[in-house]
PDB file of N, CA and C in Angstrom:
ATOM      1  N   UNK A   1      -2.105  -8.204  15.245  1.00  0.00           N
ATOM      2  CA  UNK A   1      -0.882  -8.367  14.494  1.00  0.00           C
ATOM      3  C   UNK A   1       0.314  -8.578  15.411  1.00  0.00           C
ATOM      4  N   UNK A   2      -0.261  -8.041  16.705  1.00  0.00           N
ATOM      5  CA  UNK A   2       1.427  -8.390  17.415  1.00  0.00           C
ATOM      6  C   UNK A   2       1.732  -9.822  17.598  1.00  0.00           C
ATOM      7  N   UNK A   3       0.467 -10.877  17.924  1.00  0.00           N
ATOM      8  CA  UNK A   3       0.740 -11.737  17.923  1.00  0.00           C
ATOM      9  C   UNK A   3       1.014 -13.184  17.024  1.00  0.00           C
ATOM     10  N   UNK A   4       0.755 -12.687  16.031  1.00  0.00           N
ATOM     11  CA  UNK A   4       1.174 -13.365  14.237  1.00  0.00           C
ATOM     12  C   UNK A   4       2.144 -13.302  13.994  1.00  0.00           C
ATOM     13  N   UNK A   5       2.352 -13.757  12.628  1.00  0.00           N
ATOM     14  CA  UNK A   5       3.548 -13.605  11.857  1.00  0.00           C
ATOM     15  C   UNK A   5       3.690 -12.921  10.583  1.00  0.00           C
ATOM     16  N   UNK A   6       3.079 -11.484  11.148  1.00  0.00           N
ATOM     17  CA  UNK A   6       2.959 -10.907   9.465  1.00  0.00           C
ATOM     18  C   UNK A   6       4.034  -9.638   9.803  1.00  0.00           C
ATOM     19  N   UNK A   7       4.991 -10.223   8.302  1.00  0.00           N
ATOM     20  CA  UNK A   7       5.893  -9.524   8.450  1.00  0.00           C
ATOM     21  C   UNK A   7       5.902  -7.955   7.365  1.00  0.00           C
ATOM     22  N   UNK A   8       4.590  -7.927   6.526  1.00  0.00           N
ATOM     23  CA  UNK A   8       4.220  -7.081   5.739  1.00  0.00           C
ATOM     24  C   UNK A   8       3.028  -6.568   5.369  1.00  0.00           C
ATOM     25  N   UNK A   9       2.736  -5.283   5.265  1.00  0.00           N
ATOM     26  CA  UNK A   9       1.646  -4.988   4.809  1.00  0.00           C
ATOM     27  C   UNK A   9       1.707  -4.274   3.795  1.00  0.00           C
ATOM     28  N   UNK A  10       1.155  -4.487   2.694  1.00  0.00           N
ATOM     29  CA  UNK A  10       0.897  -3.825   0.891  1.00  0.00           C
ATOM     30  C   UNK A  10       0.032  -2.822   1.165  1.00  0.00           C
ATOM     31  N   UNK A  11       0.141  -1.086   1.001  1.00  0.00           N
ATOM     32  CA  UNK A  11      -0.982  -0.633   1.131  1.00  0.00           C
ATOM     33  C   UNK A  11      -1.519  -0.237  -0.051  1.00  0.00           C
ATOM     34  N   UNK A  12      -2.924  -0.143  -0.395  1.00  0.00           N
ATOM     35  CA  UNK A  12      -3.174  -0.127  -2.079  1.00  0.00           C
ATOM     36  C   UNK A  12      -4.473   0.430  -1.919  1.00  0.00           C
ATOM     37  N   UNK A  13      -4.575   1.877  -1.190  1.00  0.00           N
ATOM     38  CA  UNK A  13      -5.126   2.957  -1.241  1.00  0.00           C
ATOM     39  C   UNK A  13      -5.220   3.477  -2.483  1.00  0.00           C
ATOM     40  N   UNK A  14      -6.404   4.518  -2.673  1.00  0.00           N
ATOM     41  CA  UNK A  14      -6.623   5.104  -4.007  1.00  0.00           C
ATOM     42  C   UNK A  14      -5.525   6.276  -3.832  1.00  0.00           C
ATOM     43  N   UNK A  15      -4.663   6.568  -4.903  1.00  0.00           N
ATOM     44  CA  UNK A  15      -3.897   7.913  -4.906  1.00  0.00           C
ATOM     45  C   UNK A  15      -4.398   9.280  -4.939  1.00  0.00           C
ATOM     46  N   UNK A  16      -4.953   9.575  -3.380  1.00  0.00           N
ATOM     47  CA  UNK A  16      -5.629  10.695  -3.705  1.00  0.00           C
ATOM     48  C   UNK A  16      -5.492  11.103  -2.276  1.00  0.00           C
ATOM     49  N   UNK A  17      -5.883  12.397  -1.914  1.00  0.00           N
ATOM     50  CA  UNK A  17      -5.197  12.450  -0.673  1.00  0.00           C
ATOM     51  C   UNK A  17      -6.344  11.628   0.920  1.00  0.00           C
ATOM     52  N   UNK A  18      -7.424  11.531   0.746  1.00  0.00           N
ATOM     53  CA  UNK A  18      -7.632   9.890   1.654  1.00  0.00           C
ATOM     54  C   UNK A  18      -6.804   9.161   1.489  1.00  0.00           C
ATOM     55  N   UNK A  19      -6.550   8.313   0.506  1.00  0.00           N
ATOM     56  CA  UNK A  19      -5.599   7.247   0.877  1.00  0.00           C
ATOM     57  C   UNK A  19      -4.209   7.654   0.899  1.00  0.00           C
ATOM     58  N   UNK A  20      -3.648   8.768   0.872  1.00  0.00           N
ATOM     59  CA  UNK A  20      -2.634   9.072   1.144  1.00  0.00           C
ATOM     60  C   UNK A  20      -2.573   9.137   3.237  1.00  0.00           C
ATOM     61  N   UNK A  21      -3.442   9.850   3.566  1.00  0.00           N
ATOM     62  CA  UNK A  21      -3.642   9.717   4.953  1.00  0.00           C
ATOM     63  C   UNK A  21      -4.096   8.480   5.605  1.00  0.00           C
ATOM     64  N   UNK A  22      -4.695   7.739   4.961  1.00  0.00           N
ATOM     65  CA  UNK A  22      -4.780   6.515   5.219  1.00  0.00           C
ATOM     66  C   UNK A  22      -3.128   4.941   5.058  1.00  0.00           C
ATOM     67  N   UNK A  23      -2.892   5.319   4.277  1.00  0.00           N
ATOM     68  CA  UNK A  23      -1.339   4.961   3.831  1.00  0.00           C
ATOM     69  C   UNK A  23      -0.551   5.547   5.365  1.00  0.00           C
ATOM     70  N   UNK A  24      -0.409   6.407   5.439  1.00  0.00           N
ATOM     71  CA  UNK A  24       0.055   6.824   6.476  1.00  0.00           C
ATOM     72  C   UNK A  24      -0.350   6.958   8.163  1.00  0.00           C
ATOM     73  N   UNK A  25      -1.442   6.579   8.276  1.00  0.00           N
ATOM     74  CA  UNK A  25      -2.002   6.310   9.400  1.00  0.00           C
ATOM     75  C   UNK A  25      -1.483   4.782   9.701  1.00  0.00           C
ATOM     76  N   UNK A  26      -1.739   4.269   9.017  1.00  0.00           N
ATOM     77  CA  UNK A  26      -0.708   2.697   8.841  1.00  0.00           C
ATOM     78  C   UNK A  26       0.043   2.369   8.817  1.00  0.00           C
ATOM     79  N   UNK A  27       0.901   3.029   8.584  1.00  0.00           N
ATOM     80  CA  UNK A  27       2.464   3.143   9.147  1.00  0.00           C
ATOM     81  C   UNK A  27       2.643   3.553  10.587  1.00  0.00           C
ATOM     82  N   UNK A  28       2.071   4.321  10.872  1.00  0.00           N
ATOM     83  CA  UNK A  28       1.778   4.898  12.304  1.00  0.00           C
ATOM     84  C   UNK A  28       1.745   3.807  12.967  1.00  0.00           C
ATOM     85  N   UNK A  29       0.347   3.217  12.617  1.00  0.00           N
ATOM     86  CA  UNK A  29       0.318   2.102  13.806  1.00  0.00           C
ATOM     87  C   UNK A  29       1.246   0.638  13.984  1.00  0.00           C
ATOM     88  N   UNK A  30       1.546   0.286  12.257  1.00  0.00           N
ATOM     89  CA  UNK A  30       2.442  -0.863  12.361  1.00  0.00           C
ATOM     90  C   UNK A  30       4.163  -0.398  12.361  1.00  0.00           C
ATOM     91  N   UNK A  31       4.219   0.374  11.899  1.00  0.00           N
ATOM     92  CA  UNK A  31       6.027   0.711  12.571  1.00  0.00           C
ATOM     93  C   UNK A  31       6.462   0.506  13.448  1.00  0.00           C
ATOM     94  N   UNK A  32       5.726   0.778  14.593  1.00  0.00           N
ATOM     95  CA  UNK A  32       6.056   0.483  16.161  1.00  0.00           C
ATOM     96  C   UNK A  32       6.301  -0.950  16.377  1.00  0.00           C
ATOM     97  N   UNK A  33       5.820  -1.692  15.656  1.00  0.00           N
ATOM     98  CA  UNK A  33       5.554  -3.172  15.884  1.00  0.00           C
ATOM     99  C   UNK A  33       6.418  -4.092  14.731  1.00  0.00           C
ATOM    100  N   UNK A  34       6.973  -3.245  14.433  1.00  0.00           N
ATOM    101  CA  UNK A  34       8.455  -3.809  13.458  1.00  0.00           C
ATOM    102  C   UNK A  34       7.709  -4.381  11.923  1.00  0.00           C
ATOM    103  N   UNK A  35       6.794  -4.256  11.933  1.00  0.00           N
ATOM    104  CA  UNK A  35       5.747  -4.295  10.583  1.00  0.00           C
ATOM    105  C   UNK A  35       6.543  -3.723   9.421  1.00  0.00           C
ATOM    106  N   UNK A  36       6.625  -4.307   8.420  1.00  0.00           N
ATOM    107  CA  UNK A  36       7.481  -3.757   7.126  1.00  0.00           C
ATOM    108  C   UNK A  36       5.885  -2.951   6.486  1.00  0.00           C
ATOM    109  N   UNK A  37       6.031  -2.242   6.091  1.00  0.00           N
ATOM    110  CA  UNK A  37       4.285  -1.417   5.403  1.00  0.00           C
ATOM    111  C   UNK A  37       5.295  -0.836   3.980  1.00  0.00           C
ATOM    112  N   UNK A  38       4.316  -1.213   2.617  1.00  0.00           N
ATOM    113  CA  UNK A  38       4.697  -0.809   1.752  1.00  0.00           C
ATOM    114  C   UNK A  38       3.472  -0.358   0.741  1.00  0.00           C
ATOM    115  N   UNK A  39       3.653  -0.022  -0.055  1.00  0.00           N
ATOM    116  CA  UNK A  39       2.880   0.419  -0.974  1.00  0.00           C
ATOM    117  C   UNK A  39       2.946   0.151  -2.342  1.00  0.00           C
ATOM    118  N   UNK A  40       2.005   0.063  -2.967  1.00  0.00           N
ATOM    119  CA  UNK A  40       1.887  -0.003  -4.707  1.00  0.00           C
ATOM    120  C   UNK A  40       2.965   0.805  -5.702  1.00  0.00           C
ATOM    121  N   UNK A  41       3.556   0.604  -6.326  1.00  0.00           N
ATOM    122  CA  UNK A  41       4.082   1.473  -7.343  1.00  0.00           C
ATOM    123  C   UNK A  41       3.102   2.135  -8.211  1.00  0.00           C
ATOM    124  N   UNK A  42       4.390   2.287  -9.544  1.00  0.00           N
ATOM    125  CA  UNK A  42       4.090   2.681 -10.744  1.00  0.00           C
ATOM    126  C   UNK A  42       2.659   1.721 -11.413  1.00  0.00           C
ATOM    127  N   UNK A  43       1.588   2.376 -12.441  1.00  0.00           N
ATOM    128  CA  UNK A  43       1.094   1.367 -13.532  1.00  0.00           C
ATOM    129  C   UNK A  43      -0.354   2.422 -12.963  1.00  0.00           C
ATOM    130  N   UNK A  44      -0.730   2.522 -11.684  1.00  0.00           N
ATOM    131  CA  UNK A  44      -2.082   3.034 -11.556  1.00  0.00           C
ATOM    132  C   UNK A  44      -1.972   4.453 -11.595  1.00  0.00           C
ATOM    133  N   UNK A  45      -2.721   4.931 -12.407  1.00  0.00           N
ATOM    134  CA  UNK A  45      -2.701   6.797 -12.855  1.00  0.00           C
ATOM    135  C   UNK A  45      -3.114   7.607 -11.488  1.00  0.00           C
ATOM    136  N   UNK A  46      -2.577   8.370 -11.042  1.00  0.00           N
ATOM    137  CA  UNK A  46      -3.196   9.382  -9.832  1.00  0.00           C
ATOM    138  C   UNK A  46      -4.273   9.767 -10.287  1.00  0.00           C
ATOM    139  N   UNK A  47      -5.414  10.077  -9.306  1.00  0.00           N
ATOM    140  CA  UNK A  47      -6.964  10.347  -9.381  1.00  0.00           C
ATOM    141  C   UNK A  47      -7.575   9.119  -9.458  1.00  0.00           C
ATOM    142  N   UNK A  48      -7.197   8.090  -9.795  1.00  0.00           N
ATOM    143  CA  UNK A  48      -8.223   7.070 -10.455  1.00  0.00           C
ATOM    144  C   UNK A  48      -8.133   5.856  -9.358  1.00  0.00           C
ATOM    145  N   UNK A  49      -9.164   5.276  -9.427  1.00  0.00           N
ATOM    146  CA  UNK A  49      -9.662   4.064  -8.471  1.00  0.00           C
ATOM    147  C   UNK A  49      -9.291   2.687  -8.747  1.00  0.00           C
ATOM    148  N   UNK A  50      -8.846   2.539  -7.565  1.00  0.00           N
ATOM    149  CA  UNK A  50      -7.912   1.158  -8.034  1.00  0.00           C
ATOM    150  C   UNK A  50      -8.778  -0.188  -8.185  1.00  0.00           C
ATOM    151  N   UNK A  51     -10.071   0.079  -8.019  1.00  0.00           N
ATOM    152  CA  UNK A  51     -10.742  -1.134  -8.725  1.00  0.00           C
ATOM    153  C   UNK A  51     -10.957  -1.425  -9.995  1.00  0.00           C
ATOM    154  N   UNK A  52     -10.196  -0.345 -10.636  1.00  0.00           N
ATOM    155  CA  UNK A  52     -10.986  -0.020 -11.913  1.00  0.00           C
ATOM    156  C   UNK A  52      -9.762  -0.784 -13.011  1.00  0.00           C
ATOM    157  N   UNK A  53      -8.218  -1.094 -11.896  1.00  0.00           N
ATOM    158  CA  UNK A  53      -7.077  -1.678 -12.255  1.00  0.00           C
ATOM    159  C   UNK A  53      -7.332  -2.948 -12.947  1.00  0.00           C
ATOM    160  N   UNK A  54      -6.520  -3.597 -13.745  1.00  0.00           N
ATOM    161  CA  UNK A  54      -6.595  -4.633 -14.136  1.00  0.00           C
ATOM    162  C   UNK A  54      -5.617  -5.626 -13.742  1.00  0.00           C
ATOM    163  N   UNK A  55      -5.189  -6.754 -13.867  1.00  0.00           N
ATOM    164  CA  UNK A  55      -4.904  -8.097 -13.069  1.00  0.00           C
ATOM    165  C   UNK A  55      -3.281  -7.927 -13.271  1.00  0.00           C
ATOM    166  N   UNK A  56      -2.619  -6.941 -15.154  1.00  0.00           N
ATOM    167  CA  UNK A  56      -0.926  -6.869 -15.237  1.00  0.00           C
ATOM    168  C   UNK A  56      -0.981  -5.447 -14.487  1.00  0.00           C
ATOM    169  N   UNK A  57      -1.283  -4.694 -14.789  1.00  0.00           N
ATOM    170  CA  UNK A  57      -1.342  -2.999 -14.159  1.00  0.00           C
ATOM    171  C   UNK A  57      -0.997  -3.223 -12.506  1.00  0.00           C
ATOM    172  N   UNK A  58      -2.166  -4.442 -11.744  1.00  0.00           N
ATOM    173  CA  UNK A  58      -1.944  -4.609 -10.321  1.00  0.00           C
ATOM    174  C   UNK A  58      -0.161  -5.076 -10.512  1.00  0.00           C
ATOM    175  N   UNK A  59      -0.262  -6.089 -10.641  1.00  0.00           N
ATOM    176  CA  UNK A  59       1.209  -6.695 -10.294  1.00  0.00           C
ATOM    177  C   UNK A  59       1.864  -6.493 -11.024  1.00  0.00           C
ATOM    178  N   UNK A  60       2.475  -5.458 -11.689  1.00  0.00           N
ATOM    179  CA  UNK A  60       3.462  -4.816 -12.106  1.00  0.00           C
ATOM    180  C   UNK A  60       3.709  -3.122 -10.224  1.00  0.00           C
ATOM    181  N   UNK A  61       2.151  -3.067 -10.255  1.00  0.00           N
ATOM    182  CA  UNK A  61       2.198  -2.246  -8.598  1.00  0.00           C
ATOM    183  C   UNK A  61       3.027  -2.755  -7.919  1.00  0.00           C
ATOM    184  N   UNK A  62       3.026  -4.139  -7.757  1.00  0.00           N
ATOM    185  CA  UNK A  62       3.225  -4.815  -6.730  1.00  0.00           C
ATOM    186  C   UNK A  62       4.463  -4.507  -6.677  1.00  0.00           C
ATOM    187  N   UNK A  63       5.078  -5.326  -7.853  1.00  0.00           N
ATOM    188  CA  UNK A  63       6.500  -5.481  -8.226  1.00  0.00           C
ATOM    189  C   UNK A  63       7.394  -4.526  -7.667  1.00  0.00           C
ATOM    190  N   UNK A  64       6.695  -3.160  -7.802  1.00  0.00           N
ATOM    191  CA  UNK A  64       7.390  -2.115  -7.701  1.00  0.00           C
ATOM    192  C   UNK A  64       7.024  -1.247  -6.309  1.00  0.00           C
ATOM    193  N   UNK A  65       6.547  -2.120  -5.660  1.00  0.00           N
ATOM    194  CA  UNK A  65       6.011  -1.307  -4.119  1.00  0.00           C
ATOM    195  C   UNK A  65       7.447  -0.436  -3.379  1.00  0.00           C
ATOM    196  N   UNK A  66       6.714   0.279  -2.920  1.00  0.00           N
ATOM    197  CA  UNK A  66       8.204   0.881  -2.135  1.00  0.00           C
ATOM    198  C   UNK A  66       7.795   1.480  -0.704  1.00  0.00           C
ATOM    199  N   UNK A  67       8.687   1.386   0.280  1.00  0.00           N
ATOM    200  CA  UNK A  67       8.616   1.799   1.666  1.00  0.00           C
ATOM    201  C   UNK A  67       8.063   2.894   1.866  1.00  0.00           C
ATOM    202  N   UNK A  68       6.990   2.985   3.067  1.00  0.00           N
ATOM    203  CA  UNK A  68       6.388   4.023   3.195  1.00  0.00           C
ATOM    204  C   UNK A  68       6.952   4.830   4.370  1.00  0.00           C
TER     205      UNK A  68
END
């Protein structure tokens, strides 16, 4: 990534505390590197698996991602 052009990363971990440490391990590593890292919003219920999301539920997430 240092040498690309990615100026963002979406993280869209399950809300549970793995992907909460995982969410945050990722910030760890891309912060340093001026990486914008954000995350999913509102629409997906805590506990539940985000495959299980559907196609408005995702991108209404999106919409609403916020800085980690």
């Amino acid at each position: 990534m240092k040498n690309d052009s990615v100026q963002e990363v979406i993280v869209a971990t399950n809300p549970n505390t793995k992907g909460e440490i995982t969410a945050q391990y990722i910030k760890e590593l891309l912060g340093p590197l001026g990486i914008r890292v954000t995350r999913i919003a509102y629409g997906l219920p805590m506990g539940s698996d985000i495959e299980f999301a559907d196609e408005v539920t995702l991108s209404k997430a999106l919409e609403g991602r916020r800085e980690l």
